[in-house]
C-alpha atoms as a PDB file:
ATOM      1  CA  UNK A   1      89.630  69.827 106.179  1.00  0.00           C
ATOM      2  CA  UNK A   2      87.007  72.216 107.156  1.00  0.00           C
ATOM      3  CA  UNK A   3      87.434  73.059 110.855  1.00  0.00           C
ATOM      4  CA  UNK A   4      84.121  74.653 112.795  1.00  0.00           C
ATOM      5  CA  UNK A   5      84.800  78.126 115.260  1.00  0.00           C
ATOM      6  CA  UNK A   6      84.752  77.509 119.208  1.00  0.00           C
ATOM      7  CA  UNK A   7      83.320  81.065 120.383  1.00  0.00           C
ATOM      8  CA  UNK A   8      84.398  82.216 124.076  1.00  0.00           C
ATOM      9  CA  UNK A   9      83.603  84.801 126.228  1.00  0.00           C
ATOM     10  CA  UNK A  10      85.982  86.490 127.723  1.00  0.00           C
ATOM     11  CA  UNK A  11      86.487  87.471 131.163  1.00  0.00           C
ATOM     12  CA  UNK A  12      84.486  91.007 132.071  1.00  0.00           C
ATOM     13  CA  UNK A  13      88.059  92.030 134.403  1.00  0.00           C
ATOM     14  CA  UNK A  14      90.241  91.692 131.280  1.00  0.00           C
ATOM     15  CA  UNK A  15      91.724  95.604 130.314  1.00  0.00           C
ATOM     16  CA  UNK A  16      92.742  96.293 126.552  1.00  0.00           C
ATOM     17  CA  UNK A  17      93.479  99.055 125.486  1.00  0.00           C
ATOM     18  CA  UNK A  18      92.271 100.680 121.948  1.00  0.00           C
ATOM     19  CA  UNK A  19      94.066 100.217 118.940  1.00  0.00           C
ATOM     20  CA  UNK A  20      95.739 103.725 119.463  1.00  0.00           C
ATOM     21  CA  UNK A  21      97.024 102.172 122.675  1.00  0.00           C
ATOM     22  CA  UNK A  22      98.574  99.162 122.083  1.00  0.00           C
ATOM     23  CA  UNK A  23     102.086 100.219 121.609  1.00  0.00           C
ATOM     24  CA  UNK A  24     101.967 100.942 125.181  1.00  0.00           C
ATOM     25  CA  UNK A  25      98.684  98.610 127.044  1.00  0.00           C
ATOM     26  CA  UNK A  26      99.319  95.346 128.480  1.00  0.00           C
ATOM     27  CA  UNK A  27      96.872  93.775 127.454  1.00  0.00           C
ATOM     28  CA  UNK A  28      94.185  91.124 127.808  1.00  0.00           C
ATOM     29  CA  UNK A  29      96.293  90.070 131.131  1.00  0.00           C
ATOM     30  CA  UNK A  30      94.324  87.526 132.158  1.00  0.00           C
ATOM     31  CA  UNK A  31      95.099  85.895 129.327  1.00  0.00           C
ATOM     32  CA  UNK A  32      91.379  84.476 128.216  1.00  0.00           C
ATOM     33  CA  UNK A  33      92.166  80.982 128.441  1.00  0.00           C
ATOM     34  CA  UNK A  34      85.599  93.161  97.256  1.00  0.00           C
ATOM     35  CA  UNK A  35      87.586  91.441  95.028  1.00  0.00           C
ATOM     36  CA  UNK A  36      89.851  88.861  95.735  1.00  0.00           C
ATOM     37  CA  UNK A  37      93.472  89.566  96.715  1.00  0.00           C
ATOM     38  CA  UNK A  38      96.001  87.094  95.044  1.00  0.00           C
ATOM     39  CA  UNK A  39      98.468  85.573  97.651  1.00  0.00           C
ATOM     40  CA  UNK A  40     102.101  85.646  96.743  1.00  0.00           C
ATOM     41  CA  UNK A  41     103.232  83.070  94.254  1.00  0.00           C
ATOM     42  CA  UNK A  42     107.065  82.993  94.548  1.00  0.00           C
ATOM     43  CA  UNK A  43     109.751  80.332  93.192  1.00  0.00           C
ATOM     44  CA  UNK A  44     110.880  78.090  95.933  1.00  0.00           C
ATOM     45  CA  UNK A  45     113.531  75.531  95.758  1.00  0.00           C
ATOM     46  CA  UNK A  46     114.866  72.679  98.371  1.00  0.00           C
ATOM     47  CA  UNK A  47     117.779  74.552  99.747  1.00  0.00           C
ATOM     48  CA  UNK A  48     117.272  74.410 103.576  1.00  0.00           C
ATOM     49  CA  UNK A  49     118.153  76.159 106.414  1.00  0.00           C
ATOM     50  CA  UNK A  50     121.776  74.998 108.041  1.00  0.00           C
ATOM     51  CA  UNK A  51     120.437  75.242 111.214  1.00  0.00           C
ATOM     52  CA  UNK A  52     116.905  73.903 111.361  1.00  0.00           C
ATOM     53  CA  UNK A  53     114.017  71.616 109.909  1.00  0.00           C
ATOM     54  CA  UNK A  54     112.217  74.221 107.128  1.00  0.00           C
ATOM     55  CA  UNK A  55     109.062  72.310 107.369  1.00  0.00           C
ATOM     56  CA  UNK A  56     107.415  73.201 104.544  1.00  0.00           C
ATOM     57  CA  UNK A  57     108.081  76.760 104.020  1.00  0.00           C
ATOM     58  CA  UNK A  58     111.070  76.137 101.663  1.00  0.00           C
ATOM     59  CA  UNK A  59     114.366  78.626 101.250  1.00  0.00           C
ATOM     60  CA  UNK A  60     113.096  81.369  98.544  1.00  0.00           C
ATOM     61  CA  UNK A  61     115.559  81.425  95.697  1.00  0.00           C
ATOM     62  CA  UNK A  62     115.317  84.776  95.153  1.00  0.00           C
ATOM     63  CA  UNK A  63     114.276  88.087  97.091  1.00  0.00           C
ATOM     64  CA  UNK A  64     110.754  87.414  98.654  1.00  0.00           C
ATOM     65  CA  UNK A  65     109.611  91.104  98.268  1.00  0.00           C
ATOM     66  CA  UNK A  66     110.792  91.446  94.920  1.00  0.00           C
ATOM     67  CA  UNK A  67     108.060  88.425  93.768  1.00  0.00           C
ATOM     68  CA  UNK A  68     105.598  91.173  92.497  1.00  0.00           C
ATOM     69  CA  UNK A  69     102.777  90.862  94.415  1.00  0.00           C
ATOM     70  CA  UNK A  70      99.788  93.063  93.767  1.00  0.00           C
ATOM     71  CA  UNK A  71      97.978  95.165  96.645  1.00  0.00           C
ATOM     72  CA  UNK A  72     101.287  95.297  98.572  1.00  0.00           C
ATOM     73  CA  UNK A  73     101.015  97.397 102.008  1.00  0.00           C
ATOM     74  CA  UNK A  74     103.801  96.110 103.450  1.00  0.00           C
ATOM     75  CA  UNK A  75     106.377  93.404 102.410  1.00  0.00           C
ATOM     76  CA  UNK A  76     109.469  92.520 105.186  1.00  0.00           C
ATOM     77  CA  UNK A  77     111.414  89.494 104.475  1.00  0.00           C
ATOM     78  CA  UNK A  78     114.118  91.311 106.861  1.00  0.00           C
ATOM     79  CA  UNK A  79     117.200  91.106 104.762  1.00  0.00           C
ATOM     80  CA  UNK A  80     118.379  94.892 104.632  1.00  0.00           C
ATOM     81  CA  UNK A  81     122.240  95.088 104.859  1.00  0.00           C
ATOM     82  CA  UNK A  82     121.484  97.141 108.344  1.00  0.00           C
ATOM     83  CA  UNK A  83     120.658  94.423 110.724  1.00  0.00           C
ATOM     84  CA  UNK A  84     120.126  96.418 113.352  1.00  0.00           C
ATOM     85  CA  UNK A  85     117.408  98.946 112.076  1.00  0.00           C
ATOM     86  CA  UNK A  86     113.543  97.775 111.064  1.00  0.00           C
ATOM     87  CA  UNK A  87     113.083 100.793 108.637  1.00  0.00           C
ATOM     88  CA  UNK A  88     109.823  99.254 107.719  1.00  0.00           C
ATOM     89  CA  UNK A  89     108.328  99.556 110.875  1.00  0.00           C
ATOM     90  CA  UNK A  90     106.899 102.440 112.921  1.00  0.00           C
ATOM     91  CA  UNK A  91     107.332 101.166 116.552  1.00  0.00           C
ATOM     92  CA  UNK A  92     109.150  98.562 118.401  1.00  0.00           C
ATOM     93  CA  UNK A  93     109.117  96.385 122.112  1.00  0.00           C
ATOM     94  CA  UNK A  94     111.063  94.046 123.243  1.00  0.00           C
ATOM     95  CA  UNK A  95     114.166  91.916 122.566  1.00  0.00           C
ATOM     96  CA  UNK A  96     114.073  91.681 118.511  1.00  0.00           C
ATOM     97  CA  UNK A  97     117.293  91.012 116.460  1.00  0.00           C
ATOM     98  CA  UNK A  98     117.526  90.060 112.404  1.00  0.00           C
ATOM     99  CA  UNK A  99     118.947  86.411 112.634  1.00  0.00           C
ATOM    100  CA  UNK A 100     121.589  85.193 110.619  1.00  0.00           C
ATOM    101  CA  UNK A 101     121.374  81.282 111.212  1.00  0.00           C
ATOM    102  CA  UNK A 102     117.554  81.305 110.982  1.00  0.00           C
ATOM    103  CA  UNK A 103     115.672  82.142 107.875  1.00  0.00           C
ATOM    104  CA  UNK A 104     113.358  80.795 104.456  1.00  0.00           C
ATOM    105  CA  UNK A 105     114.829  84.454 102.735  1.00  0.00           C
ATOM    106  CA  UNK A 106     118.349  84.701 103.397  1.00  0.00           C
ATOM    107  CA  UNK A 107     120.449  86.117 104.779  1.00  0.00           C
ATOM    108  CA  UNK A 108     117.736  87.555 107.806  1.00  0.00           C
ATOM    109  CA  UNK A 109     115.138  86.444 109.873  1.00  0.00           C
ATOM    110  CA  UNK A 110     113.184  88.231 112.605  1.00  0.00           C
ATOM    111  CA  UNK A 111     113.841  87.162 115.937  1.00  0.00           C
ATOM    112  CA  UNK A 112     111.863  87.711 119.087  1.00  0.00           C
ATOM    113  CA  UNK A 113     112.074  86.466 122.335  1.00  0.00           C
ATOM    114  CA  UNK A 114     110.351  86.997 125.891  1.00  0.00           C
ATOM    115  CA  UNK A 115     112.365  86.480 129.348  1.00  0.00           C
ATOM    116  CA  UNK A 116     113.226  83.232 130.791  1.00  0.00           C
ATOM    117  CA  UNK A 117     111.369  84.159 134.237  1.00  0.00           C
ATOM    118  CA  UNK A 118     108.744  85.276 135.407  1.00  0.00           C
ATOM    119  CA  UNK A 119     108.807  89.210 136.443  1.00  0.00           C
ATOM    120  CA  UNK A 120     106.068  90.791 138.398  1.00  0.00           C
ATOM    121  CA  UNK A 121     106.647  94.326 137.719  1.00  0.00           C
ATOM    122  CA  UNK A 122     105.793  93.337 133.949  1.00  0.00           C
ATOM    123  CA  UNK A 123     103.928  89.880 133.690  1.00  0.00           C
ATOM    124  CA  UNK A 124     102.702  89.802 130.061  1.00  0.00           C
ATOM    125  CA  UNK A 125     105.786  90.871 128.289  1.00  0.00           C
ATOM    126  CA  UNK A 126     105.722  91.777 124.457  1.00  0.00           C
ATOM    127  CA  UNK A 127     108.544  91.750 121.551  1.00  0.00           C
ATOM    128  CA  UNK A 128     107.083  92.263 118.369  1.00  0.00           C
ATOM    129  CA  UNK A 129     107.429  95.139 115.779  1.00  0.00           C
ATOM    130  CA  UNK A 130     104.190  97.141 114.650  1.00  0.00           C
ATOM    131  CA  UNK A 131     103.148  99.498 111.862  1.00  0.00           C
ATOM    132  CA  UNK A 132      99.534 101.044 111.244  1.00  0.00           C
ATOM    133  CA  UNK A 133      97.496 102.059 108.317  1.00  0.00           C
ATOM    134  CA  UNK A 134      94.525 104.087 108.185  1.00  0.00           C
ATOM    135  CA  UNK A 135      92.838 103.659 104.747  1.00  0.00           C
ATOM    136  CA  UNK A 136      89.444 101.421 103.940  1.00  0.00           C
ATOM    137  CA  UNK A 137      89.674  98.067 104.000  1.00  0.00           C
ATOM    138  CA  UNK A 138      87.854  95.203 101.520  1.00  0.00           C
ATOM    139  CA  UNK A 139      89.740  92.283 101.849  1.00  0.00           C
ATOM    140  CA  UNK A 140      93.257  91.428 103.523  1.00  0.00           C
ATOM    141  CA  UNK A 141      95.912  88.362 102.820  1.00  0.00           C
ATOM    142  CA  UNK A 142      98.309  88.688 105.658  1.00  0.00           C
ATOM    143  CA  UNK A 143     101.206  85.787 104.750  1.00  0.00           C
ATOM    144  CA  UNK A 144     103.903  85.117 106.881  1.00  0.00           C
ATOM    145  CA  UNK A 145     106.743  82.077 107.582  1.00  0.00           C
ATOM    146  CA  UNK A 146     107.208  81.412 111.187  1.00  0.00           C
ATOM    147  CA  UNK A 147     108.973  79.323 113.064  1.00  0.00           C
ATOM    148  CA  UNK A 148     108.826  78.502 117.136  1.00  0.00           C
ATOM    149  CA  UNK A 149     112.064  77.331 118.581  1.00  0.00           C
ATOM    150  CA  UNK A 150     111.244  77.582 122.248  1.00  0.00           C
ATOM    151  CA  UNK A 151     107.310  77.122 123.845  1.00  0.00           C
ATOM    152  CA  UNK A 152     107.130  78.121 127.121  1.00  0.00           C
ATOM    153  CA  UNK A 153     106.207  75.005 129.050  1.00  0.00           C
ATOM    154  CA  UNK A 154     105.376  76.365 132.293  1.00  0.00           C
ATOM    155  CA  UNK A 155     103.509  79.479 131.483  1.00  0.00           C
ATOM    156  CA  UNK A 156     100.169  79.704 129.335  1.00  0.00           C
ATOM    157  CA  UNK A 157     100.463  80.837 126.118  1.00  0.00           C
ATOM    158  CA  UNK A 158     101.528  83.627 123.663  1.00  0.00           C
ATOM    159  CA  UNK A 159     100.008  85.471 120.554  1.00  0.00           C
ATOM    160  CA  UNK A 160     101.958  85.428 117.513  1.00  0.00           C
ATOM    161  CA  UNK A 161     102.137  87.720 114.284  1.00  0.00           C
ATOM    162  CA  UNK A 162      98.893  89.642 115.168  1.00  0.00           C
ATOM    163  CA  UNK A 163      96.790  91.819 113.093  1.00  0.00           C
ATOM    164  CA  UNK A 164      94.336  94.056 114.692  1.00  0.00           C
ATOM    165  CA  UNK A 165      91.408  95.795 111.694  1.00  0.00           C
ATOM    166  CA  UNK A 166      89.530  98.022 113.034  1.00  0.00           C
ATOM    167  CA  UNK A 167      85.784  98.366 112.050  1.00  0.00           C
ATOM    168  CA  UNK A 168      83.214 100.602 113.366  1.00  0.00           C
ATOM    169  CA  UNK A 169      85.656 101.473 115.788  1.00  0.00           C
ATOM    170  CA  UNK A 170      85.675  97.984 117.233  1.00  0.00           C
ATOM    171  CA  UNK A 171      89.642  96.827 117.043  1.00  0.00           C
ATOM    172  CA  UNK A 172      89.188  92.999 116.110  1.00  0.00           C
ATOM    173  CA  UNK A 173      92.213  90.625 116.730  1.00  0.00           C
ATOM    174  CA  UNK A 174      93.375  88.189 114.276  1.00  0.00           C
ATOM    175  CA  UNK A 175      95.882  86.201 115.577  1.00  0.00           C
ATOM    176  CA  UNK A 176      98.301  82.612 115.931  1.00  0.00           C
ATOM    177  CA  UNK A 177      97.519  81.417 120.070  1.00  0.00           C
ATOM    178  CA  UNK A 178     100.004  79.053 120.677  1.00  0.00           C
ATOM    179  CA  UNK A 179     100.551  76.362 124.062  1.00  0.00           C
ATOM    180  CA  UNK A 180     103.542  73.994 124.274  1.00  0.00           C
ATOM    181  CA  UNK A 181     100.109  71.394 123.334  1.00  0.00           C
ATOM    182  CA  UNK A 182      98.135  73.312 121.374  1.00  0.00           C
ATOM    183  CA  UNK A 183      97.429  75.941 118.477  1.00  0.00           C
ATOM    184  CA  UNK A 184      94.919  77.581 117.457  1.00  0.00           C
ATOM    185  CA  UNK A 185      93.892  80.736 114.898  1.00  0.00           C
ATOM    186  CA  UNK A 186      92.018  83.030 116.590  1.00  0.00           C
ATOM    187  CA  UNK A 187      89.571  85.646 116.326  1.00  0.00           C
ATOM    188  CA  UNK A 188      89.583  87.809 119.282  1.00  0.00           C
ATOM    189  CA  UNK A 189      87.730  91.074 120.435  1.00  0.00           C
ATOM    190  CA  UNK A 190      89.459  92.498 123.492  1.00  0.00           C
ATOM    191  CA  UNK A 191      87.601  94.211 126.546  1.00  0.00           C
ATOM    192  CA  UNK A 192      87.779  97.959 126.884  1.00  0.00           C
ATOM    193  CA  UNK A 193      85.183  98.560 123.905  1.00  0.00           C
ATOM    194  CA  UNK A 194      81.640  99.045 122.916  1.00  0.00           C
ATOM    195  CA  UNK A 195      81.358  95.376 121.374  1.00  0.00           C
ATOM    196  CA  UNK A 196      81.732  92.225 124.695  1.00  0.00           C
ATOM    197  CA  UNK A 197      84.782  90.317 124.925  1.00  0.00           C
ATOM    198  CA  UNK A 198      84.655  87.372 122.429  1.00  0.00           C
ATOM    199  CA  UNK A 199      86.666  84.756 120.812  1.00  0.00           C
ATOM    200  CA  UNK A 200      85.789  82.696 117.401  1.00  0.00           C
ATOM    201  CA  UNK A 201      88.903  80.245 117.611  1.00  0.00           C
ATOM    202  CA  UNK A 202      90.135  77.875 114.878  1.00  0.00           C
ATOM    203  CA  UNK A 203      91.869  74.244 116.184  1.00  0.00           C
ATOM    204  CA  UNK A 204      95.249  74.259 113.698  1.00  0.00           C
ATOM    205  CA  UNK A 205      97.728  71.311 114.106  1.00  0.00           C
ATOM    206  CA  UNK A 206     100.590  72.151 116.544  1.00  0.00           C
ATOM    207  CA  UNK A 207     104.178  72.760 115.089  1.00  0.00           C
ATOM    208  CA  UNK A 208     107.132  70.937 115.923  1.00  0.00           C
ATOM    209  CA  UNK A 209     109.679  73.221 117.188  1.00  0.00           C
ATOM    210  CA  UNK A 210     112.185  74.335 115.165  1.00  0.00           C
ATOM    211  CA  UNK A 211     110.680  73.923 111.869  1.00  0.00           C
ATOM    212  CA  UNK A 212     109.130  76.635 109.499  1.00  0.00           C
ATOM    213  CA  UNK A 213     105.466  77.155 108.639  1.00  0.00           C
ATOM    214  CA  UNK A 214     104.465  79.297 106.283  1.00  0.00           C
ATOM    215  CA  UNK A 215     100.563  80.578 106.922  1.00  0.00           C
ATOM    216  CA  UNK A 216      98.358  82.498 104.782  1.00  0.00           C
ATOM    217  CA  UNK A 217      95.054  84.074 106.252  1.00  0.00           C
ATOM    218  CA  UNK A 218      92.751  85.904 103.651  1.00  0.00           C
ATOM    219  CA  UNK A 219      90.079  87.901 105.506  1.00  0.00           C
ATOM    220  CA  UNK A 220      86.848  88.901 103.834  1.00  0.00           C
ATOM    221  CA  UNK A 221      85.345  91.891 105.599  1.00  0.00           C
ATOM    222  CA  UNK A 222      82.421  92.886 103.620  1.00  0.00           C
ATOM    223  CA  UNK A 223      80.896  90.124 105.176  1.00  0.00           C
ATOM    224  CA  UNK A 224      78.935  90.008 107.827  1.00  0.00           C
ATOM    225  CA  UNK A 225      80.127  88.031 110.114  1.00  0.00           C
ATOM    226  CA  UNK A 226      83.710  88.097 108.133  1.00  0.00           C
ATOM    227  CA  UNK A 227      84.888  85.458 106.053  1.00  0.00           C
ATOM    228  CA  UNK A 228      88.281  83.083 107.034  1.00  0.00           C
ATOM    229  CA  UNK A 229      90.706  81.205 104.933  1.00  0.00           C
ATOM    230  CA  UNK A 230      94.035  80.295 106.458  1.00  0.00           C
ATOM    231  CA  UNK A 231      96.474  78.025 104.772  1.00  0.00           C
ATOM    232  CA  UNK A 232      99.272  76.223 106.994  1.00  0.00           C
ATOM    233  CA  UNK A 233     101.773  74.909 104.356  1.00  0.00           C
ATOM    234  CA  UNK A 234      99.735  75.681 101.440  1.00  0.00           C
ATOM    235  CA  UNK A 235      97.163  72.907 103.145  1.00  0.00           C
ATOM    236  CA  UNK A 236      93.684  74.633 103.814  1.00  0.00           C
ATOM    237  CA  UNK A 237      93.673  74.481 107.717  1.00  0.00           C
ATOM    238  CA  UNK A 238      90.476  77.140 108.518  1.00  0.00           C
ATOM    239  CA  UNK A 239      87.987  77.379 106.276  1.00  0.00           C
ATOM    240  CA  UNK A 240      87.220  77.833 103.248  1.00  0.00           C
ATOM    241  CA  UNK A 241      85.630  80.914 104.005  1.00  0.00           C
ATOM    242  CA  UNK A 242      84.748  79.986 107.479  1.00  0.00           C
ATOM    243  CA  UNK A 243      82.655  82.456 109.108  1.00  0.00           C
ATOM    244  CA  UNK A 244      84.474  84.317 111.691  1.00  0.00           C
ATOM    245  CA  UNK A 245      81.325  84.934 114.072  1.00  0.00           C
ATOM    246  CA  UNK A 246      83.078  87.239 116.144  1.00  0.00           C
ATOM    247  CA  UNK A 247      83.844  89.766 113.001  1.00  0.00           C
ATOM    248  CA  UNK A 248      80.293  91.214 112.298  1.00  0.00           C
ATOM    249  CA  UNK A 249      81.429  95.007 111.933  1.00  0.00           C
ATOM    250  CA  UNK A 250      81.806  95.218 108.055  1.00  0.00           C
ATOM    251  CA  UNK A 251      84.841  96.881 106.146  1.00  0.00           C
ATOM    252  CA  UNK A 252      87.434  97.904 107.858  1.00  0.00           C
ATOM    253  CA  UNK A 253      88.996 101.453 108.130  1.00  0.00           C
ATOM    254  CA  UNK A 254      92.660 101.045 109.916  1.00  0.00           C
ATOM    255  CA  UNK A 255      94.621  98.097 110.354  1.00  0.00           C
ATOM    256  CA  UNK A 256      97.441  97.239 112.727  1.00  0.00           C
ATOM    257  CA  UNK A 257     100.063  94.537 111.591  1.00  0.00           C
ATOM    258  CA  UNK A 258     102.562  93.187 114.282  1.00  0.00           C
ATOM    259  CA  UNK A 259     105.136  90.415 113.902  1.00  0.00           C
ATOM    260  CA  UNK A 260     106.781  88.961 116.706  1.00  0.00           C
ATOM    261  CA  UNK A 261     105.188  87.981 119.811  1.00  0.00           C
ATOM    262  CA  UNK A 262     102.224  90.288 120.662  1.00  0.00           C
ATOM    263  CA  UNK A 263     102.389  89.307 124.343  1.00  0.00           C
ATOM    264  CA  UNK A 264     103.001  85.726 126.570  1.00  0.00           C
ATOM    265  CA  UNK A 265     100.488  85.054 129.591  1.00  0.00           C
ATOM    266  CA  UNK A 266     102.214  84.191 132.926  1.00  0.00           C
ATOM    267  CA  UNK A 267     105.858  83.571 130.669  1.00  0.00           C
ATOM    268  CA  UNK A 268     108.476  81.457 133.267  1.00  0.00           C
ATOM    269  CA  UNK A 269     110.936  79.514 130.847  1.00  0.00           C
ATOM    270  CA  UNK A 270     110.352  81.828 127.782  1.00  0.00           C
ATOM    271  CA  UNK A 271     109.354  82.040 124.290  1.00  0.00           C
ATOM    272  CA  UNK A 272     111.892  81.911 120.947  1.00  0.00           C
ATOM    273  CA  UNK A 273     109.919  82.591 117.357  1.00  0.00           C
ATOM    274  CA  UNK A 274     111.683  83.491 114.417  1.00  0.00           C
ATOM    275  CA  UNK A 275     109.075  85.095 111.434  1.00  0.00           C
ATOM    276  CA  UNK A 276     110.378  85.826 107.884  1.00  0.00           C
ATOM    277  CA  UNK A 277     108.425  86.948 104.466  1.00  0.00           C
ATOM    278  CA  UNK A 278     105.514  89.081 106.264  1.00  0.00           C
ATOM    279  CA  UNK A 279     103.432  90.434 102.710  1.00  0.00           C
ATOM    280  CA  UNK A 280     100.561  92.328 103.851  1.00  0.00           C
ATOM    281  CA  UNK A 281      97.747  92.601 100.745  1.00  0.00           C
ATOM    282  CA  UNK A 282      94.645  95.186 101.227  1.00  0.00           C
ATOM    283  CA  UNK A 283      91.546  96.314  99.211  1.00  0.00           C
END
């Protein structure tokens, strides 16, 4: 199914920081409403999960990150015998824990949750991991399982399993926008830069809770405007190649990958995602 962009301006108020400052910003608060690099081919089989639906993102039979996948930056499928360290990572926020009834790798997954209420001292509140690399950049395959167990249904919406590829020194957002009605993949550039405040969003099919997804975006960014393909469940749900009008800056030089929730707009009953087999491919 080829799905066409929806481009939106943001709000002129909204404050993001740069990349170099989003361990720290809070970020977009107003919440605005090469060659080719293979993606992971690993053996799957129909073991599932004791304690949920796995969609179709089946158990792996063996060690995701040991599948031998080329152009590997990063690989976490979060089963270290230490389940309270993230080695992998540089930088973490939030309430994050490695799951033990939840995953599609045993015996981890990656939990992350946001708080149940509403607080005003801290009204867009993150829990997500983060690592950066600074190196030139072609083409990307970001693949990742995830799984939402809890949608807020009062407050607006959160950003999920976020990369951020910065070009030109414009920091452009490539993200999961989820609703307890709908889902999209989105394209974002925040305020606080040279470029204006945009959005090129993608209308995916919402998830059920509870039940795994694995999605695969592969990001062209010698073109110009960059070029889209995201996979939900191996089914072609953005693209092919869909122009991502937003993205007109070229190859990339630094790239910021984030799993977990990157932030939740106006949160009151709280969010619950679980994310497993990140594999981060560059050229």
């Amino acid at each position: 199914m080829r799905v066409w962009p929806i481009v939106v301006v943001g709000a002129s108020g909204c404050l993001f920081p740069s990349l170099s400052d989003l361990d720290d910003g809070l970020l977009d608060a107003t919440g605005d409403v090469a060659s080719e690099v293979a993606p992971v081919d690993v053996q799957t089989n129909d073991v599932v999960d004791a304690s949920s639906d796995t969609g179709d993102a089946a158990v792996e039979s063996g060690p995701f990150c040991e599948s031998g996948a080329a152009n590997v930056l990063l690989c976490d499928d979060f089963d270290d015998s230490d389940a309270s360290t993230f080695g992998k990572w540089t930088s973490s926020v939030g309430a994050l824990v490695r799951d033990p009834g939840a995953f599609t790798s045993a015996p981890f997954s990656l939990m992350a949750t946001t708080p149940a209420q509403l607080d005003a001292a801290a009204p867009n509140p993150s829990s997500r991991l983060r690592r950066t690399f600074v190196q030139p950049l072609n083409h990307v395959t970001h693949t990742f399982d995830v799984r939402v167990d809890t949608y807020d249904t009062i407050g607006n919406k959160a950003f999920l399993n976020m990369l951020v590829i910065t070009s030109g020194g414009i920091d452009v957002q490539y993200r999961i926008s989820a609703t307890a009605t709908t889902l999209l993949y989105e394209v974002h550039i925040p305020t606080g830069q040279d470029a204006a405040s945009t959005s090129t969003q993608f209308s995916l099919t919402p998830w059920t809770p509870g039940v795994w997804h694995r999605v695969v975006a592969d990001i062209t960014l010698t073109s110009v405007p960059a070029k889209l393909t995201v996979t939900v469940d191996g089914n072609v749900a953005v693209g092919p190649n869909a122009p991502a009008s937003v993205a007109a800056f070229g190859a990339g030089q630094s790239m910021d990958v984030q799993a977990g929730v990157y932030y939740a707009t106006t949160p009151e009953t709280g969010w619950a995602v679980h994310t497993d087999n990140i594999l981060l491919q560059a050229q």
